[in-house]
N, C-alpha and C. Protein backbone atom coordinates (compact mmCIF):
# COMPACT_ATOMS: atom_id res chain seq x y z
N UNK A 1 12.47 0.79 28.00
CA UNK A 1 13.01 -0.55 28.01
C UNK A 1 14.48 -0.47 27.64
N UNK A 2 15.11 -0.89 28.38
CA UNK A 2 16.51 -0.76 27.97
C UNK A 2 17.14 -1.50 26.41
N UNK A 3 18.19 -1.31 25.72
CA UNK A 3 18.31 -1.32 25.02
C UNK A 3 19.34 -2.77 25.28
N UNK A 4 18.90 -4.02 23.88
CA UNK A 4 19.91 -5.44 24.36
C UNK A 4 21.14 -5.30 24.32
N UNK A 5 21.61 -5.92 25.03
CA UNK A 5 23.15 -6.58 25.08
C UNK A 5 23.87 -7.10 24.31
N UNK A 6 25.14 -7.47 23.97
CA UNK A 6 25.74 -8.47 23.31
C UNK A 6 26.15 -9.06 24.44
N UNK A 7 27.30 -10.62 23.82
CA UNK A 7 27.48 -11.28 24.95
C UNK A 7 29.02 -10.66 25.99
N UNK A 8 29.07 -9.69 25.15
CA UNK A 8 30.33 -8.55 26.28
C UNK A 8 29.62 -7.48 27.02
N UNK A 9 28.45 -7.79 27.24
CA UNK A 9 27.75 -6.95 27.58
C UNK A 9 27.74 -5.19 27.20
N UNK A 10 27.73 -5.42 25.75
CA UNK A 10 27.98 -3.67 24.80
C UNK A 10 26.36 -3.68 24.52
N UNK A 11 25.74 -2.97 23.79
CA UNK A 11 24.94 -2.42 23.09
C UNK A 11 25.05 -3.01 21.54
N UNK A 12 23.84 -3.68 21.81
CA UNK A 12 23.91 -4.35 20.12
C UNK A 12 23.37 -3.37 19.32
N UNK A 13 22.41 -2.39 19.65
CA UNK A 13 21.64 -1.54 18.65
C UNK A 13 20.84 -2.13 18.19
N UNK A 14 20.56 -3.03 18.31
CA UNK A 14 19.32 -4.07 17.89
C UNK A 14 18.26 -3.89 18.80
N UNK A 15 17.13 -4.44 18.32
CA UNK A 15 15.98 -4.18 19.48
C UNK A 15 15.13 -5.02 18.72
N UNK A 16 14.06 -5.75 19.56
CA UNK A 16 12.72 -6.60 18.54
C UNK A 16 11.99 -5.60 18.76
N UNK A 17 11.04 -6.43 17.40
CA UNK A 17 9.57 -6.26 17.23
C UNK A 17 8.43 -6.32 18.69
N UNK A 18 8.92 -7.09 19.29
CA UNK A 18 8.40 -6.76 20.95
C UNK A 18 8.20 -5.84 21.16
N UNK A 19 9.80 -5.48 21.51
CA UNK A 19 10.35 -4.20 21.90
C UNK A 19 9.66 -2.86 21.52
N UNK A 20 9.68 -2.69 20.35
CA UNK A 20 9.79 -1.48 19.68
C UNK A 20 7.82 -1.25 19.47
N UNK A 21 7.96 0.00 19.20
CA UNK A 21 6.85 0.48 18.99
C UNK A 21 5.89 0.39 17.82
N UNK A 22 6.70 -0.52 16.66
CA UNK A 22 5.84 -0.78 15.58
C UNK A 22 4.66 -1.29 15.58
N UNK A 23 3.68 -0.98 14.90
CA UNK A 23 2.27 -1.57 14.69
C UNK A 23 2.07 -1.75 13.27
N UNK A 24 1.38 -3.10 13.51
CA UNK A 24 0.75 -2.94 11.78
C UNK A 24 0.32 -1.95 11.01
N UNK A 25 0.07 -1.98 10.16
CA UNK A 25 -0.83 -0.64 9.21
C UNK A 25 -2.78 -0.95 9.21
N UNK A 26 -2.65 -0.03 10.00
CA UNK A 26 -4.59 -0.32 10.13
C UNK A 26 -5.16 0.45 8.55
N UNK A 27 -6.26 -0.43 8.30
CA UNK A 27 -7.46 0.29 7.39
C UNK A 27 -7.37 1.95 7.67
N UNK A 28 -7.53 2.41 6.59
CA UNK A 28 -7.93 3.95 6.84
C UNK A 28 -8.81 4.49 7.49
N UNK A 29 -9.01 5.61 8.53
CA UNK A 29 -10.21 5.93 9.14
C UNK A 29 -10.77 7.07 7.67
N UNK A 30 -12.12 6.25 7.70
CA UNK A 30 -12.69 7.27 6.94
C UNK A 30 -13.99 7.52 6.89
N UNK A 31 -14.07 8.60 6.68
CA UNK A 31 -15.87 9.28 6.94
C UNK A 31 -16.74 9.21 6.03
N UNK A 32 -17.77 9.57 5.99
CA UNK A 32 -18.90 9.42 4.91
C UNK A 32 -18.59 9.80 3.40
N UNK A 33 -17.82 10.94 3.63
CA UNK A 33 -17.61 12.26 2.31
C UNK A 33 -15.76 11.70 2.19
N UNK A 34 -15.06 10.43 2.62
CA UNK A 34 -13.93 10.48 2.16
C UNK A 34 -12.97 11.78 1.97
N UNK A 35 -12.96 12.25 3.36
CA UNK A 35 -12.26 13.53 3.38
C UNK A 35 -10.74 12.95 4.07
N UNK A 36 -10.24 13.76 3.72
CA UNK A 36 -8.55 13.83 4.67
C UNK A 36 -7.89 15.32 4.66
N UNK A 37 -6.89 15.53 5.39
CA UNK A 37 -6.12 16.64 5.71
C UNK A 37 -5.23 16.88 4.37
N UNK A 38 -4.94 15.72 3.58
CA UNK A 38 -4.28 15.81 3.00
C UNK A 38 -4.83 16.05 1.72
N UNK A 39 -4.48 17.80 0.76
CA UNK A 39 -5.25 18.40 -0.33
C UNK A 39 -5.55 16.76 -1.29
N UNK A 40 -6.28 17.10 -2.01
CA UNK A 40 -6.68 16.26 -2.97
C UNK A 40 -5.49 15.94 -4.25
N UNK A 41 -5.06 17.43 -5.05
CA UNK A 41 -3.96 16.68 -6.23
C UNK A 41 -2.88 15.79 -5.29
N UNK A 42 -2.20 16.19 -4.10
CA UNK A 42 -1.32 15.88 -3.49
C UNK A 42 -1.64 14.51 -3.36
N UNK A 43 -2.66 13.92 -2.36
CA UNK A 43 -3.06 12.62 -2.31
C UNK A 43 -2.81 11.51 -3.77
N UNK A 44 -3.79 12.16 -4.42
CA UNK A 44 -3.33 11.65 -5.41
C UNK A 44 -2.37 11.53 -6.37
N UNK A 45 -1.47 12.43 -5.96
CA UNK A 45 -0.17 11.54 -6.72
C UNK A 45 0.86 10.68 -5.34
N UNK A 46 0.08 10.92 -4.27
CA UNK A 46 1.04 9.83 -3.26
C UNK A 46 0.16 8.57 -3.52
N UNK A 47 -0.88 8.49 -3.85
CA UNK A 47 -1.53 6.77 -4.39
C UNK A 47 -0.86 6.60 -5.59
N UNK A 48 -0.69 7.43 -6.16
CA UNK A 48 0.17 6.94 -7.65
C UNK A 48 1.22 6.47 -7.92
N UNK A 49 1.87 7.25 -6.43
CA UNK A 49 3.50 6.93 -6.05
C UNK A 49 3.09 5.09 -5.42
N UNK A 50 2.60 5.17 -4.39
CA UNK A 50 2.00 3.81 -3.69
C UNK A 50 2.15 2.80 -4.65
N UNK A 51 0.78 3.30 -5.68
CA UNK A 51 0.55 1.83 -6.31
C UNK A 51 1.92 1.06 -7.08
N UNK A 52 2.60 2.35 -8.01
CA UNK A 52 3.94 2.05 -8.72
C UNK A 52 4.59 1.15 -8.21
N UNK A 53 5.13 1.91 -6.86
CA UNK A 53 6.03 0.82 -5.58
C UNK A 53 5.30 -0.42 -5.82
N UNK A 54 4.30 -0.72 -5.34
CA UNK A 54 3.35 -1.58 -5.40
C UNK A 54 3.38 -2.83 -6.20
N UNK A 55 2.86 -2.70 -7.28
CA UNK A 55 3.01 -3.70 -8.22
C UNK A 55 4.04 -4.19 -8.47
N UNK A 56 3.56 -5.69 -8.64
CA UNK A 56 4.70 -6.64 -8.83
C UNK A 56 5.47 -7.03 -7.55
N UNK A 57 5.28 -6.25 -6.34
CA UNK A 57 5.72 -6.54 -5.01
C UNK A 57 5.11 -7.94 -4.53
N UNK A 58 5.94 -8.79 -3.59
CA UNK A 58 4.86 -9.69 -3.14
C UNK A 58 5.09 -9.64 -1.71
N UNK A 59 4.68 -8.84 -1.12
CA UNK A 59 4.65 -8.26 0.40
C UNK A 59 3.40 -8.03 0.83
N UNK A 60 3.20 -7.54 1.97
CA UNK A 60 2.23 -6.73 2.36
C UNK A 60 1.38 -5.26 1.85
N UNK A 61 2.92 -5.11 1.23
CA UNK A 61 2.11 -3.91 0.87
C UNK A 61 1.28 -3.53 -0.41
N UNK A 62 1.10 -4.47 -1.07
CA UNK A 62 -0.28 -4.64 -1.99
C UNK A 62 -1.37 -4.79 -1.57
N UNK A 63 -1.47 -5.04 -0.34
CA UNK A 63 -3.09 -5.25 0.00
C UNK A 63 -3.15 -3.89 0.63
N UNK A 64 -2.44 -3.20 1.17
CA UNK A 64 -2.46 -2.05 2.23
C UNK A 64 -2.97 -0.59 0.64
N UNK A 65 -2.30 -1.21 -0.45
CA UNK A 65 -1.97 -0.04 -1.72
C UNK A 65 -3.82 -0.16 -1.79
N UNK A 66 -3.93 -1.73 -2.36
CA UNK A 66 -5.42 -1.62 -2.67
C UNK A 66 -6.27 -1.25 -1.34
N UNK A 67 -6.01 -1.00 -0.40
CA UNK A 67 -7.29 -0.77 0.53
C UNK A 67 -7.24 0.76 0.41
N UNK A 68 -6.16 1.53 0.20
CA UNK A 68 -6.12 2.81 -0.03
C UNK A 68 -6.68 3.52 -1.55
N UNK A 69 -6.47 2.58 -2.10
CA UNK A 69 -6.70 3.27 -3.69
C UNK A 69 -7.53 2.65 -3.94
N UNK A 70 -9.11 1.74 -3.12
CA UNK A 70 -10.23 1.87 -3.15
C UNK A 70 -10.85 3.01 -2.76
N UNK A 71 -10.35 3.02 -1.51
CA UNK A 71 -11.02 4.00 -1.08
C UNK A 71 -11.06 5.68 -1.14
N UNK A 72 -9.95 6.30 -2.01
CA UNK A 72 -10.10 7.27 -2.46
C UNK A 72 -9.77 7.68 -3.96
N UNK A 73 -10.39 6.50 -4.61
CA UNK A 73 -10.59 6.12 -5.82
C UNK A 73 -11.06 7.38 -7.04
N UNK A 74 -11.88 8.24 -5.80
CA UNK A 74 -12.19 9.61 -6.60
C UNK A 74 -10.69 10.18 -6.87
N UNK A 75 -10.13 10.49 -6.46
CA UNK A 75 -8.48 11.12 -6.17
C UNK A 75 -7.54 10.97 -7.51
N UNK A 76 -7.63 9.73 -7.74
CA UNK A 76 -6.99 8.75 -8.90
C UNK A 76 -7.70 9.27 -10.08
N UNK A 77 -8.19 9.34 -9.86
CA UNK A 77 -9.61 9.91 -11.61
C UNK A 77 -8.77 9.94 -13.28
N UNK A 78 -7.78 10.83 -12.67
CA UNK A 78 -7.20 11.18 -13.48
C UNK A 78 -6.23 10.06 -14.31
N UNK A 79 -5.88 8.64 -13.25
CA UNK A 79 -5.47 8.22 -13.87
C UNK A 79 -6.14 6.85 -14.19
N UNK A 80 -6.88 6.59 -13.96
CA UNK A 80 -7.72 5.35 -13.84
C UNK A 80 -7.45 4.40 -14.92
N UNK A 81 -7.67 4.92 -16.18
CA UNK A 81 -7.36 4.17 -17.91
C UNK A 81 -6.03 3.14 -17.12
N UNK A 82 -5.12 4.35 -16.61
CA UNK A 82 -3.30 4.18 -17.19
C UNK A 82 -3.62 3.06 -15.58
N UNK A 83 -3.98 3.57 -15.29
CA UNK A 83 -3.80 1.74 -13.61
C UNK A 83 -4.83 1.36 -14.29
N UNK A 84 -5.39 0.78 -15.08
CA UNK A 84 -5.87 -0.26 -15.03
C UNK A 84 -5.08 -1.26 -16.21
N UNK A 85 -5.00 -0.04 -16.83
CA UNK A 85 -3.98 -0.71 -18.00
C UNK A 85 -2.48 -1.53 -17.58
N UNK A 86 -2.40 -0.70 -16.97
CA UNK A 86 -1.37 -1.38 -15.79
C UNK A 86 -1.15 -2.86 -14.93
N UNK A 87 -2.14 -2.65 -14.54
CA UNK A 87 -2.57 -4.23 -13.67
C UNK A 87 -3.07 -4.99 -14.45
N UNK A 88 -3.71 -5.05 -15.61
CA UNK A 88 -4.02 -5.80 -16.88
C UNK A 88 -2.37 -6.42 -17.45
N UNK A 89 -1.42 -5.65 -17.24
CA UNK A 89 -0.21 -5.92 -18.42
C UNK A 89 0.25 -6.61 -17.40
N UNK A 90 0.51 -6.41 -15.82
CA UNK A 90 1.25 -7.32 -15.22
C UNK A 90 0.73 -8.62 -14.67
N UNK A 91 -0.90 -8.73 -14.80
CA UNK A 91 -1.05 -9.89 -14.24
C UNK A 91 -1.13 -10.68 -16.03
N UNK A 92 -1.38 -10.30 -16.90
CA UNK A 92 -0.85 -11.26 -18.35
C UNK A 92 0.48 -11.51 -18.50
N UNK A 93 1.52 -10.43 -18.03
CA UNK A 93 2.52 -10.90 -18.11
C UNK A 93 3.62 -11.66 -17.04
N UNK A 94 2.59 -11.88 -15.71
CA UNK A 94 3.06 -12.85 -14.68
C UNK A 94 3.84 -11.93 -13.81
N UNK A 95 4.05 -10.77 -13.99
CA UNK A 95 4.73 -9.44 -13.24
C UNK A 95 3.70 -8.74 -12.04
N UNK A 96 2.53 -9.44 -11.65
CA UNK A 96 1.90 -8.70 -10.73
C UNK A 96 1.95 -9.14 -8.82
N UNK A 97 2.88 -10.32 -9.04
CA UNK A 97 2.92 -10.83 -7.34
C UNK A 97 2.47 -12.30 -7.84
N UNK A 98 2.46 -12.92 -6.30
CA UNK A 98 1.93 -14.05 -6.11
C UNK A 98 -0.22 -13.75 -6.62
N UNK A 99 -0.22 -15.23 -6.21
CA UNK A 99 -1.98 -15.17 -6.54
C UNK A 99 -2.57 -14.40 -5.64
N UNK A 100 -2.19 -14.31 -4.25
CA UNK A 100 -3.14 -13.11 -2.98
C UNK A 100 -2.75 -11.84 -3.62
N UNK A 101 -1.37 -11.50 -4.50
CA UNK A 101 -1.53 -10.18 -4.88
C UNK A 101 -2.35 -9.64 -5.97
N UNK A 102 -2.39 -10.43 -6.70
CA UNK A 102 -3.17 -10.77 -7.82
C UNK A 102 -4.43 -10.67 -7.69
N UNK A 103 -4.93 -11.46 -6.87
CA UNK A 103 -6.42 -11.54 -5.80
C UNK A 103 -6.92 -10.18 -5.61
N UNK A 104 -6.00 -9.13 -5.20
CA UNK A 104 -5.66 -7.44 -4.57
C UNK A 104 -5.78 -7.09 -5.81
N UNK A 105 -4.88 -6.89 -6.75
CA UNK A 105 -5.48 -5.96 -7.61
C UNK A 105 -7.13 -6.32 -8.64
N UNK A 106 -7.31 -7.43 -9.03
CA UNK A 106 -8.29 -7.66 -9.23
C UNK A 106 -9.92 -6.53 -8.64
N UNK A 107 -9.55 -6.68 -7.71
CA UNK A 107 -10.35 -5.37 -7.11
C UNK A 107 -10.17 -3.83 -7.18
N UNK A 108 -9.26 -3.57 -7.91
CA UNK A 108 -9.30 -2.46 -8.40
C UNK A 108 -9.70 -2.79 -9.81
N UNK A 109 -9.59 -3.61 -10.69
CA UNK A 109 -9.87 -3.38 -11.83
C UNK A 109 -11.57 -3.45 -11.98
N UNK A 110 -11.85 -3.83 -10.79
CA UNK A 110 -13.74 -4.17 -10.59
C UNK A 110 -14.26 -2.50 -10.42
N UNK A 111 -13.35 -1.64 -10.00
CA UNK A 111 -13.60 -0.42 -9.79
C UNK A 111 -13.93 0.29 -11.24
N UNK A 112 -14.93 1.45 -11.12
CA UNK A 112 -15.16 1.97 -12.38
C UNK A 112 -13.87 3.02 -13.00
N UNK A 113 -14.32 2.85 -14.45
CA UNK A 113 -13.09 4.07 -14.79
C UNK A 113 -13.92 5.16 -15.63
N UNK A 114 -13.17 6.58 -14.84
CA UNK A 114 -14.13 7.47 -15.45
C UNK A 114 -13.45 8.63 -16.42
């Protein structure tokens, strides 16, 4: 697709969301045994990295953090106490998002800690 115009007919460098190849962020594909390519400590400190970013955001990407760090919730183990303690301090102290983000972490704190 060619790339838009300005009105001198140059190259704006711009392009839409049409345009371009972006897609939403789908659910994770995942299998019975919650496997991925990606080693296990590694994973889990990129959910750790995730959730950090995460909180207190009021975007999209809190619901995308919690659909991930349900689901490989084993991964996290290590830190489970310290996120939950976490999402406890920001939704008392009004630092965790709007109410749908809020809504999102709530479901991790329903998760067990081991």
């Amino acid at each position: 697709m060619p790339e838009p115009l300005d009105a001198r007919g140059g190259a704006t460098g711009k392009i839409s969301i049409r345009e371009s190849r972006w897609k939403p962020l789908q659910p994770p594909l995942v299998t019975a045994t919650n496997t991925t390519a990606v080693p296990n400590p590694v994973l889990g400190q990129m959910l750790l990295s995730a959730f950090r970013y995460a909180l207190g955001r009021s975007t999209y990407i809190t619901h995308d953090t919690v659909i991930w760090m349900r689901t490989y919730w084993p991964q996290l183990r290590p830190w489970h106490k310290q996120i939950h303690g976490r999402i406890r301090e920001a939704i008392e102290s009004g630092q965790a998002g709007m109410k749908c983000d809020v809504y999102e972490w709530r479901k991790i704190l329903e998760l067990p800690v081991a």
